[in-house]
Protein backbone atom coordinates (compact mmCIF):
# COMPACT_ATOMS: atom_id res chain seq x y z
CA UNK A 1 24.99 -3.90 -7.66
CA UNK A 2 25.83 -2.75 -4.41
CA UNK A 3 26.61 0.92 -3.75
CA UNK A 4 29.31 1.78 -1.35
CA UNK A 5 28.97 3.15 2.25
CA UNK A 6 29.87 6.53 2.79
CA UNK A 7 33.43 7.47 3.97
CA UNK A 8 34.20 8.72 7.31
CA UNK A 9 33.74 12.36 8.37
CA UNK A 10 36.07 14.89 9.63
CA UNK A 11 35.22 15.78 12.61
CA UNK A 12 35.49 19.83 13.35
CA UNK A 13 35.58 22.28 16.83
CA UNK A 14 34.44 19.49 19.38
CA UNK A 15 32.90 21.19 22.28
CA UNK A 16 31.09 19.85 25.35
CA UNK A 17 27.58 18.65 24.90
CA UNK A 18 24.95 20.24 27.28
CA UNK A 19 22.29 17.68 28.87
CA UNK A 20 20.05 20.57 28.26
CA UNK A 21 20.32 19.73 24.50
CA UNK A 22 20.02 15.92 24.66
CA UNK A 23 16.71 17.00 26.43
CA UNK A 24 15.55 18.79 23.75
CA UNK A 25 16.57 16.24 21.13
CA UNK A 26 15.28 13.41 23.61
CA UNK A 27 11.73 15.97 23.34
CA UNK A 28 11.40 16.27 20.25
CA UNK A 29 11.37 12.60 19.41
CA UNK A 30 9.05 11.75 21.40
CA UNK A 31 6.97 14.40 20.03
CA UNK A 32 7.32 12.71 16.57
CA UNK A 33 6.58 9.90 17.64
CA UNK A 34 2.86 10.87 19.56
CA UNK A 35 2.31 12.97 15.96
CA UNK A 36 2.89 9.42 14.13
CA UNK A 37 0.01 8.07 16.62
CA UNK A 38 -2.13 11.35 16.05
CA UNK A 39 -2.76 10.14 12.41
CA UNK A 40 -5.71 8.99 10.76
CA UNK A 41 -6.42 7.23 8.64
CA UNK A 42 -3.20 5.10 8.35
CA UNK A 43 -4.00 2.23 6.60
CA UNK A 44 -3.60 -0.85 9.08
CA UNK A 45 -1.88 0.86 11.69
CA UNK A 46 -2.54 1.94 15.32
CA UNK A 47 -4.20 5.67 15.76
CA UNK A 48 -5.77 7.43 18.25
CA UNK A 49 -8.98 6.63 16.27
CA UNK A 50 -8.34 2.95 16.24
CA UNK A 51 -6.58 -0.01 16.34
CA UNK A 52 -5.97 -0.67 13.39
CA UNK A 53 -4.77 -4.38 12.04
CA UNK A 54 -3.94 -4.69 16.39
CA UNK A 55 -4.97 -6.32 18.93
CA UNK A 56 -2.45 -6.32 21.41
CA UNK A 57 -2.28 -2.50 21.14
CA UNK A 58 -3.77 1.34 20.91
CA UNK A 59 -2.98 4.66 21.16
CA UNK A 60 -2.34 4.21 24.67
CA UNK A 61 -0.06 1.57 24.57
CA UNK A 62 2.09 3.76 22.28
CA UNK A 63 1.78 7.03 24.18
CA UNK A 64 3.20 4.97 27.75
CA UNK A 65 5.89 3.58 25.76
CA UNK A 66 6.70 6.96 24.25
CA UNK A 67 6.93 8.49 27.81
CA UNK A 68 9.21 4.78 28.40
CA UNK A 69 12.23 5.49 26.04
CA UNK A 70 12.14 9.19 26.19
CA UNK A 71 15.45 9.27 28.90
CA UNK A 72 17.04 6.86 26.91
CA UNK A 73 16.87 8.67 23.25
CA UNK A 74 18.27 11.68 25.16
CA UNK A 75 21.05 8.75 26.41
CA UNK A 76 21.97 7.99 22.28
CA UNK A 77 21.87 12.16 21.76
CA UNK A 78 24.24 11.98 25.21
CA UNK A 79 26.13 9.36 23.75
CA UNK A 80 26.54 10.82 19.65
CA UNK A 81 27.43 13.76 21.61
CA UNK A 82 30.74 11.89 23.80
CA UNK A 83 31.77 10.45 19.86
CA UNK A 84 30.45 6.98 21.22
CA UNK A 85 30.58 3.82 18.73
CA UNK A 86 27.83 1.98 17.41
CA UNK A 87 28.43 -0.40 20.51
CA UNK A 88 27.76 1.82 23.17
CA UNK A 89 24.31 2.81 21.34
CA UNK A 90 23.54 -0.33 20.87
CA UNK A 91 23.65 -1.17 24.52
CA UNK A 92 21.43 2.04 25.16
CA UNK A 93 18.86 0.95 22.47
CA UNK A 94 18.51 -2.54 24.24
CA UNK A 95 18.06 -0.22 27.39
CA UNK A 96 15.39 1.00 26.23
CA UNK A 97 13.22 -1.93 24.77
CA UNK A 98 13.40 -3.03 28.12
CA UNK A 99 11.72 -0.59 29.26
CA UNK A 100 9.43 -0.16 26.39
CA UNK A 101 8.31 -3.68 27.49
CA UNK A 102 7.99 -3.04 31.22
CA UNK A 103 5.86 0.26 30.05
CA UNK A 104 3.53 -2.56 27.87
CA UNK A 105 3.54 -5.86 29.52
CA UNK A 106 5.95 -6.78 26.45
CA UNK A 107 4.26 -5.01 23.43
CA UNK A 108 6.47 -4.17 20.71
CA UNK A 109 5.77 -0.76 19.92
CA UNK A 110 8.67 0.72 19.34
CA UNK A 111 11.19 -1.35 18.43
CA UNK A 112 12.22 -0.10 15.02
CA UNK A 113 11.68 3.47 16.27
CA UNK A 114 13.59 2.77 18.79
CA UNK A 115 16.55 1.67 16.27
CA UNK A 116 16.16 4.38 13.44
CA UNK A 117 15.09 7.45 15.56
CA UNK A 118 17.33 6.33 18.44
CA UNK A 119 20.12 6.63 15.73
CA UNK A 120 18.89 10.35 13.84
CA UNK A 121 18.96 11.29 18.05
CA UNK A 122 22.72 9.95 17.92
CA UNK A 123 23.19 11.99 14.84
CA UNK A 124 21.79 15.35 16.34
CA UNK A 125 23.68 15.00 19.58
CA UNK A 126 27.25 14.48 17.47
CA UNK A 127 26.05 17.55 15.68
CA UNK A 128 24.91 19.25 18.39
CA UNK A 129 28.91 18.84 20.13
CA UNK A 130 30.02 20.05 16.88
CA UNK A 131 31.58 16.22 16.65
CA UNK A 132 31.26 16.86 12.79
CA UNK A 133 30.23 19.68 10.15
CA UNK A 134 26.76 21.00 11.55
CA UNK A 135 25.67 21.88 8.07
CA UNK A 136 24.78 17.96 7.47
CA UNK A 137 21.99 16.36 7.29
CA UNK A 138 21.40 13.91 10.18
CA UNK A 139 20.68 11.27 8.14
CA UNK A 140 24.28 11.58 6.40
CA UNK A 141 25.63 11.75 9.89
CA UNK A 142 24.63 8.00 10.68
CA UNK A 143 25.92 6.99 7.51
CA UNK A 144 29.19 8.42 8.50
CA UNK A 145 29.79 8.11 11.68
CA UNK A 146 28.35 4.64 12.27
CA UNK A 147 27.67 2.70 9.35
CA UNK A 148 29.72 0.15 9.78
CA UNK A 149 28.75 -0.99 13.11
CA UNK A 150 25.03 -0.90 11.65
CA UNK A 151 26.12 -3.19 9.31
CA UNK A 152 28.72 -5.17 10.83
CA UNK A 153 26.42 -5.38 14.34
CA UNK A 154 24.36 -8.85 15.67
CA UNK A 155 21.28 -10.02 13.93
CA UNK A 156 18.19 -10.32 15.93
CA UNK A 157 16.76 -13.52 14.70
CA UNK A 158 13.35 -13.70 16.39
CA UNK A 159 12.70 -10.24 15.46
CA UNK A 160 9.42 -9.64 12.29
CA UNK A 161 12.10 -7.82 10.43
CA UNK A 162 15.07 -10.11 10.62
CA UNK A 163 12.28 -13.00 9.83
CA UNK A 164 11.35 -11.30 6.53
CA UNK A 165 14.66 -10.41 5.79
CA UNK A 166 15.52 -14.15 5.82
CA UNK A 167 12.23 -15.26 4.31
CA UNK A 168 12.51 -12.98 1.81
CA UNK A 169 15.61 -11.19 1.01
CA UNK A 170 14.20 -7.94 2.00
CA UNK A 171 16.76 -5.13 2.90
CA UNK A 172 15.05 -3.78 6.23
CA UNK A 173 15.69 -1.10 8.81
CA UNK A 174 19.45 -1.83 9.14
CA UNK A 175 20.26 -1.02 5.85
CA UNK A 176 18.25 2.13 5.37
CA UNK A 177 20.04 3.23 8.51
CA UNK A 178 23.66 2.40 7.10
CA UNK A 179 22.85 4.10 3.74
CA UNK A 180 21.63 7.54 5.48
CA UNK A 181 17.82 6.76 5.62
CA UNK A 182 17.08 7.51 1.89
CA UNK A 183 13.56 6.62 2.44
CA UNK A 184 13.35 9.47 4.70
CA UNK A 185 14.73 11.90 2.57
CA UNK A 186 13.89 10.93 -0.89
CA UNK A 187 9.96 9.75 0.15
CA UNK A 188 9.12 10.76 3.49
CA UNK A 189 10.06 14.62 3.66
CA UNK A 190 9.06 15.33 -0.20
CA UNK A 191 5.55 13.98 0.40
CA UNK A 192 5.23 15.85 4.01
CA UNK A 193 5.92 18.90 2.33
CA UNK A 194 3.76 18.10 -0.91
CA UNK A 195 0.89 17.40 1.78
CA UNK A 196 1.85 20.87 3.66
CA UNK A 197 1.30 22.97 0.28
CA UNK A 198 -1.90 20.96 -0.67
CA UNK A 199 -3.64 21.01 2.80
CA UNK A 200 -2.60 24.04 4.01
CA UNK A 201 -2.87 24.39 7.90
CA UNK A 202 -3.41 20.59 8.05
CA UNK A 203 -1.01 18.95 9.99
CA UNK A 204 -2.53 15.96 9.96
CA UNK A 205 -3.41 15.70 6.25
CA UNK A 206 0.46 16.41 5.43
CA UNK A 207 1.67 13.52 7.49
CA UNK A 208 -1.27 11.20 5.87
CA UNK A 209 0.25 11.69 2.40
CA UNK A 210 3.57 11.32 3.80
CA UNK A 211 2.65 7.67 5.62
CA UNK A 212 1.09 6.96 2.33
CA UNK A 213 4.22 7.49 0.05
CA UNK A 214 6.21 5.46 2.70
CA UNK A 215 3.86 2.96 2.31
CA UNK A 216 4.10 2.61 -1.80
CA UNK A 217 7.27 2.45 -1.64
CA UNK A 218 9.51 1.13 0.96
CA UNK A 219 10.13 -2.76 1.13
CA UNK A 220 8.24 -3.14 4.39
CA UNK A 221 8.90 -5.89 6.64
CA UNK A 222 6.57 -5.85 8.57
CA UNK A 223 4.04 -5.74 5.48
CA UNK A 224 6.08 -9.22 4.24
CA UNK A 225 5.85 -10.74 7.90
CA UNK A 226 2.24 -10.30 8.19
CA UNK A 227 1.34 -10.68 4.13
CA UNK A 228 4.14 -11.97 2.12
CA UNK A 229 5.12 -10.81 -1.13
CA UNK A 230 1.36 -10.84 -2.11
CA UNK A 231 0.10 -8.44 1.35
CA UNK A 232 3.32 -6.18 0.39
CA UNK A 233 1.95 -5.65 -3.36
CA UNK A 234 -1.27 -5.05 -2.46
CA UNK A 235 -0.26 -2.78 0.08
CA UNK A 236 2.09 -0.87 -1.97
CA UNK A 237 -0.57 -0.85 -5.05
CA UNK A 238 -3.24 0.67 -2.77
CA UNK A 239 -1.27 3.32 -1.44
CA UNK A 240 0.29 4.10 -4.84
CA UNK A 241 -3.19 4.32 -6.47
CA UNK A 242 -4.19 6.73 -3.29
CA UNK A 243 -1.55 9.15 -4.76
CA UNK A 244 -2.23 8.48 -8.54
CA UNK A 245 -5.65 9.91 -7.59
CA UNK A 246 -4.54 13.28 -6.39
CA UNK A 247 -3.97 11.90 -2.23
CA UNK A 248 -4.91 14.72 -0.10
CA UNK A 249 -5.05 16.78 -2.68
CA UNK A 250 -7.77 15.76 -4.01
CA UNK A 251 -11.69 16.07 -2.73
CA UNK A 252 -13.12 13.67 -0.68
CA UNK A 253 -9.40 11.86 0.19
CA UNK A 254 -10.00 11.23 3.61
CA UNK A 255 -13.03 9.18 3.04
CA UNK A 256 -10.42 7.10 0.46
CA UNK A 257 -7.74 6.58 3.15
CA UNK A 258 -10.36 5.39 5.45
CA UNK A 259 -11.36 3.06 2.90
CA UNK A 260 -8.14 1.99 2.29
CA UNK A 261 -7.22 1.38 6.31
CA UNK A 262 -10.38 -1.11 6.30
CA UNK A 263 -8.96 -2.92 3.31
CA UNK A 264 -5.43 -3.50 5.19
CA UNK A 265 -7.45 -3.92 8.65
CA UNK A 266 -9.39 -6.97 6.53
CA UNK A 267 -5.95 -8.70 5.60
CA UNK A 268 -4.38 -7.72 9.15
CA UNK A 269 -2.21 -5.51 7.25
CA UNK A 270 0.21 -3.51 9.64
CA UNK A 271 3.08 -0.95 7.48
CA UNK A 272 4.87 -1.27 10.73
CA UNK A 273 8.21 0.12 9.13
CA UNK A 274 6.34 3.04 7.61
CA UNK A 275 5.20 4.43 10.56
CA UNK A 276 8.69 4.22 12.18
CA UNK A 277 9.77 5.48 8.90
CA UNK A 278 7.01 8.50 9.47
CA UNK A 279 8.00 9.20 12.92
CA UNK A 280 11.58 9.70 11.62
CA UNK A 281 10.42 12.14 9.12
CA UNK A 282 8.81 14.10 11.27
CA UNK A 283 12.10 14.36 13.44
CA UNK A 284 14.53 15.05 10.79
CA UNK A 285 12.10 17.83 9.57
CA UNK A 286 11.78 20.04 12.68
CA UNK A 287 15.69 19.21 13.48
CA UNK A 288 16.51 20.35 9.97
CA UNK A 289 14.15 23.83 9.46
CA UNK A 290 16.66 25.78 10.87
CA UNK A 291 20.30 24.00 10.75
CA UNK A 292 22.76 25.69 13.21
């Protein structure tokens, strides 16, 4: 069963957007996305600790290609902003892959960020111009405004995701994007805040059970790529017993995540899709503390 997309919003009081707040938006992604790298222990993925299940890549791979696609994140916030169509920020997010690649001698590090984050940016711009109701949550602004095109738009066939997606009838980035990143808001944000309460003045223990949940649940592509069906279950198993056991709740939990990031380092394991999916969380919870 298929659910249906979301209808089209009204849009309300249009005003001017200010390059000042694409900026800011532009900012604060990047900052979510250096947090995301500022986490340990992630099972399988890149940290400023490690490498994780990479080769190709570290810490400061991701930190020059942050610093890449910065101006062109404001560019989508810039472009939500004008009421531009999924076409126009498609040609910015191609934009800036190129220069994530020039930034890592063509290292995909942000590609999926680049997609989902690049979009919530979109989002906050349009709501930032008052292009529709500012009381909505950004991820139901992507789903309005431009879920169609996200659907509707070209397939990137040698892509990881598009791969699995073929290989294995997996849903992917494009359709957590058309459907108002649900991940985000039903896993990512619950578990950041669960981690806040339980680890109180730990930053860095909240986001760890929130890249955990991601992990247990989300139908990562990147997992099937790299694992098939059998790497995804394991993956999803060992970050779901992580949780069962109290995550960082409980005593002695970092010593069990690191544990767990060797296991997924062993299989080459990388919950590329989660992180993005973390990185997005991150945004959507500073941009939605205090909604204007």
């Amino acid at each position: 069963m298929t659910a249906a997309l979301p209808s089209r919003a009204v849009l309300v009081r249009r005003r001017p957007a200010r390059p000042t707040e694409a900026a800011e938006i532009a900012a604060c992604a990047a900052q979510c996305l250096l947090l995301e790298v500022e986490t340990y222990p992630k099972p399988g993925l890149v940290s400023h600790v490690d490498a994780g299940s990479h080769s190709d890549m570290d810490a400061a791979t991701f930190r020059d290609s942050a610093a890449a696609i910065t101006p062109y994140l404001a560019d989508l916030a810039e472009a939500g902003a004008a009421g531009c169509g999924m076409s126009r920020l498609r040609v910015i997010g191609l934009e800036a892959e190129a220069a994530m690649r020039a930034a890592t001698s063509g290292v995909n590090t942000h590609r999926g960020a680049i997609f989902g984050l690049g979009l919530l940016c979109a989002a906050a711009g349009a709501r930032a111009a008052r292009r529709i109701h500012p009381i909505l949550p950004l991820g139901e602004i992507v789903a309005r405004l431009w879920s169609d095109g996200i659907v509707d738009g070209p397939t990137l066939l040698r892509s990881h995701g598009s791969m699995a997606r073929l290989r294995f009838g997996a849903g992917g980035a494009r359709v957590e994007a058309a459907f108002g990143f649900p991940s985000v808001y039903r896993i990512g944000l619950p578990a950041l805040r669960r981690g806040r309460r339980a680890a109180p003045g730990d930053a860095e223990a909240a986001r760890v059970e929130a890249c955990f949940a991601l992990i247990a649940a989300v139908e990562d592509t990147n997992l099937l790529h790299r694992g098939g069906p059998d790497g995804l279950r394991f993956a999803q198993a060992a970050a779901q017993d992580f949780l069962d056991q109290g995550g960082v709740c409980a005593s002695g939990w970092r010593d069990r995540a690191r544990s767990i990031h060797d296991s997924f380092v062993a299989r080459r394991l990388s919950p590329g899709g989660s992180a993005d999916l973390l990185a997005m969380t991150l945004f959507v919870d500073l941009q939605e503390r205090t909604i204007p």
